[in-house]
Structure formats: structure tokens, C-alpha cells
Protein backbone atom coordinates (compact mmCIF):
# COMPACT_ATOMS: atom_id res chain seq x y z
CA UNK A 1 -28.50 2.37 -15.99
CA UNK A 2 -25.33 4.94 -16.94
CA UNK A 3 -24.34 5.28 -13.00
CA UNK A 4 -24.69 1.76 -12.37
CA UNK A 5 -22.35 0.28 -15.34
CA UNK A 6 -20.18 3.36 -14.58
CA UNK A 7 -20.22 2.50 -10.19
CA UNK A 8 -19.07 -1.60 -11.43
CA UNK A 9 -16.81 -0.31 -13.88
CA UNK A 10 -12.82 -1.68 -13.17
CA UNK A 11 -10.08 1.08 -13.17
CA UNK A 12 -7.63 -0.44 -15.65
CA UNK A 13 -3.93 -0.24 -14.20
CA UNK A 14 -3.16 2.86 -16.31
CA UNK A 15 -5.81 4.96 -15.37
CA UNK A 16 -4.43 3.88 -11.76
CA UNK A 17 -1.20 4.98 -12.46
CA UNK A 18 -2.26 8.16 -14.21
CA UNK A 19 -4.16 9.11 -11.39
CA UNK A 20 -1.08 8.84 -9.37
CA UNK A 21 0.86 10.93 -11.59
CA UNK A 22 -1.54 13.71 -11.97
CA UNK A 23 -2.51 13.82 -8.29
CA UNK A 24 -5.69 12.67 -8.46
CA UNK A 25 -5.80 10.79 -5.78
CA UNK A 26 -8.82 11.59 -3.81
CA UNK A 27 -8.75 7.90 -2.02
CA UNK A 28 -5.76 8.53 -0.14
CA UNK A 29 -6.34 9.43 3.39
CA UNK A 30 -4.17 11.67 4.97
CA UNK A 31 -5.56 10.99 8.68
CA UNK A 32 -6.12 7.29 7.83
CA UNK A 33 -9.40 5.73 7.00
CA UNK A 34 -12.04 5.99 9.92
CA UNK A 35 -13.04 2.26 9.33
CA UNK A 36 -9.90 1.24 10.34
CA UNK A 37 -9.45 3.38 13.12
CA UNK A 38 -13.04 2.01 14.60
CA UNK A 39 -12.21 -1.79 14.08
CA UNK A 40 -8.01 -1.51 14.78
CA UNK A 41 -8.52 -2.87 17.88
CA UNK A 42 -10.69 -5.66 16.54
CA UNK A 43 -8.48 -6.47 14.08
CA UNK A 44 -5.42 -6.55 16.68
CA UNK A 45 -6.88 -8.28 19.31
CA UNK A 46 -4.15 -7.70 21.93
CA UNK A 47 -1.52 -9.30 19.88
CA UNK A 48 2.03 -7.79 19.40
CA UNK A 49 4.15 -8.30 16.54
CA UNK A 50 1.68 -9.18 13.72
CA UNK A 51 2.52 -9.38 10.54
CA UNK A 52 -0.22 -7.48 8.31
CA UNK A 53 -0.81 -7.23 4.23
CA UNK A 54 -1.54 -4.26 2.82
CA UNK A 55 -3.11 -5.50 -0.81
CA UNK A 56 -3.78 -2.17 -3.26
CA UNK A 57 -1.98 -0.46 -0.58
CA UNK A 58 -0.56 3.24 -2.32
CA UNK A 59 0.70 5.15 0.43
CA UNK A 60 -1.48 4.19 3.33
CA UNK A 61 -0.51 6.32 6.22
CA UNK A 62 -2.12 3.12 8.60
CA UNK A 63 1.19 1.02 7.62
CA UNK A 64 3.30 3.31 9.34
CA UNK A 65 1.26 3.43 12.45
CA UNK A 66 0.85 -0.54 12.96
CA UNK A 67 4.79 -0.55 12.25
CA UNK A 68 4.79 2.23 15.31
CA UNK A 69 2.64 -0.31 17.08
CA UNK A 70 5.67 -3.20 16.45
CA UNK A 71 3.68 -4.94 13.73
CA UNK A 72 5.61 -5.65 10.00
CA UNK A 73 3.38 -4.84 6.95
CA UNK A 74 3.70 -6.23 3.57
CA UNK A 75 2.23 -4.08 0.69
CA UNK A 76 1.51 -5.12 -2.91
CA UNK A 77 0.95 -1.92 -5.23
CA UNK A 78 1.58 -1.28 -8.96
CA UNK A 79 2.20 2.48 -9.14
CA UNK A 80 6.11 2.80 -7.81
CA UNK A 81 5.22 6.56 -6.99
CA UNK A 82 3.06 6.18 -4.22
CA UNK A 83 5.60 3.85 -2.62
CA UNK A 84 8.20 6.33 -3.25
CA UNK A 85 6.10 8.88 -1.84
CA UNK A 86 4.92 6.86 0.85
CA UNK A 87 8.91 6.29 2.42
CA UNK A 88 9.36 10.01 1.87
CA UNK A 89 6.82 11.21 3.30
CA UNK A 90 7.51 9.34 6.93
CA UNK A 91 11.20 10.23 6.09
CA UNK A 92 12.01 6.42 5.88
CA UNK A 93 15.25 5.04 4.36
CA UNK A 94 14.55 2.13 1.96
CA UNK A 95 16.26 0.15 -0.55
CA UNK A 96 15.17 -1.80 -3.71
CA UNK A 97 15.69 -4.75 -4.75
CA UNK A 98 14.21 -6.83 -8.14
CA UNK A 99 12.03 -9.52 -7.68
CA UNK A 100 13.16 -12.55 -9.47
CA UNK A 101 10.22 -14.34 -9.77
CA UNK A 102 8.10 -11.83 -11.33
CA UNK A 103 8.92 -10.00 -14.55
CA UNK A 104 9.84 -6.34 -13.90
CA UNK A 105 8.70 -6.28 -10.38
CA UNK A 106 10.82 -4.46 -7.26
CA UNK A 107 10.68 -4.51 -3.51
CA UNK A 108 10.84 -1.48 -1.82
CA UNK A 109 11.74 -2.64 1.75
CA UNK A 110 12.89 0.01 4.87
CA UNK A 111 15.88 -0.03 6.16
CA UNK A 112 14.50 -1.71 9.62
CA UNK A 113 13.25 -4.61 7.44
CA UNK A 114 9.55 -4.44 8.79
CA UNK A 115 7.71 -2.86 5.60
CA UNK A 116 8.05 -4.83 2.32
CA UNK A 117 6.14 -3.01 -0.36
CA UNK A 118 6.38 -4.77 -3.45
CA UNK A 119 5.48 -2.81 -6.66
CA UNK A 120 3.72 -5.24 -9.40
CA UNK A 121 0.00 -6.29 -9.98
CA UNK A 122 -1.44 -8.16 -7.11
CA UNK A 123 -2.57 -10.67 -9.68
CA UNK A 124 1.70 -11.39 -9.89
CA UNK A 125 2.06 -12.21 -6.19
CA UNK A 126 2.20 -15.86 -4.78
């Protein structure tokens, strides 16, 4: 019964974050996850200028291709690094800004407007 408490068992928020800061971040997908390449057109359906949320989202390469495509994502996710890392590494200018609603929360939002990630717990978003 070990595996199976240990496969339901919730990641608290700062082993999340610690994974992020030590690297450990065997999730991420550098070519995207094949899922969504499979069902992308599915999910798209031959419409243009969608508007797509990204919950958990890190630095999921797939937001940068659907903004490519013309679509806007929204992201929700709490470690600031992998935003951070996620503008850098498609060399996109951003800018932050608080969030008054929610205590200690920022949106990181590129300079063309179309990606708002907004670093807090998911559980703090309307």
C-alpha cells in the first residue's frame, strides 16, 4: 500500500517551488507534451483568436506556440521562476504588475498583451 498512498500523495506548494529552484523539474517538456500535440487540433477546432488558460502552467513551451497561432493564453502558477524563465527563454519582454485583489500576487504580462501569467495559488484566482 506504500506506492499507492505515495502515487495520491499532494505536492505541497513548497516542495513545488523547491523543485523549481533546484531544477528538478522533470515535468517540464521541452518539445511540448505529445497529448497536446495529438488533440491541438481538437481542441482548436478551426477557430482563430481563442483565448486559452493555462492552470498549473510553469513554463509550458505550448503557450508560446498557440500565441504563434494568434491565440492569447492566461496562466495561473505559484513559482515566479518558471514564469521568469518561461519569458526568457522565448526572449519575450514583459512587465509586472501587483494584483490588487489577491494578497502578494503579480501579473507577469508580455509586452504584446496576449500572455497574462499570474503568479499566486490557483485556489486565489476568481
Amino acid at each position: 500500500s506504500g506506492i499507492g498512498s505515495q502515487k495520491d500523495r499532494v505536492v505541497t506548494e513548497e516542495e513545488w517551488l523547491q523543485k523549481w529552484e533546484t531544477g528538478n523539474i522533470g515535468f517540464h517538456k521541452e518539445q511540448g507534451h505529445p497529448l497536446f500535440q495529438k488533440y491541438l487540433d481538437v481542441l482548436l477546432n478551426g477557430r482563430s483568436g481563442l483565448r486559452l488558460f493555462f492552470p498549473l502552467c510553469g513554463k509550458a513551451v505550448e503557450m508560446k506556440w498557440l500565441v504563434d497561432m494568434g491565440h492569447s493564453v492566461v496562466g495561473v502558477e505559484v513559482s515566479e521562476q518558471a514564469l521568469k524563465e518561461f519569458f526568457a527563454e522565448h526572449n519575450l519582454p514583459y512587465c509586472e504588475e501587483p494584483v490588487p485583489e489577491i494578497s502578494g500576487a503579480k501579473k507577469l504580462q508580455s509586452a504584446s498583451g496576449n500572455i497574462s501569467l499570474y503568479c499566486c495559488s490557483i485556489y486565489d484566482l476568481s
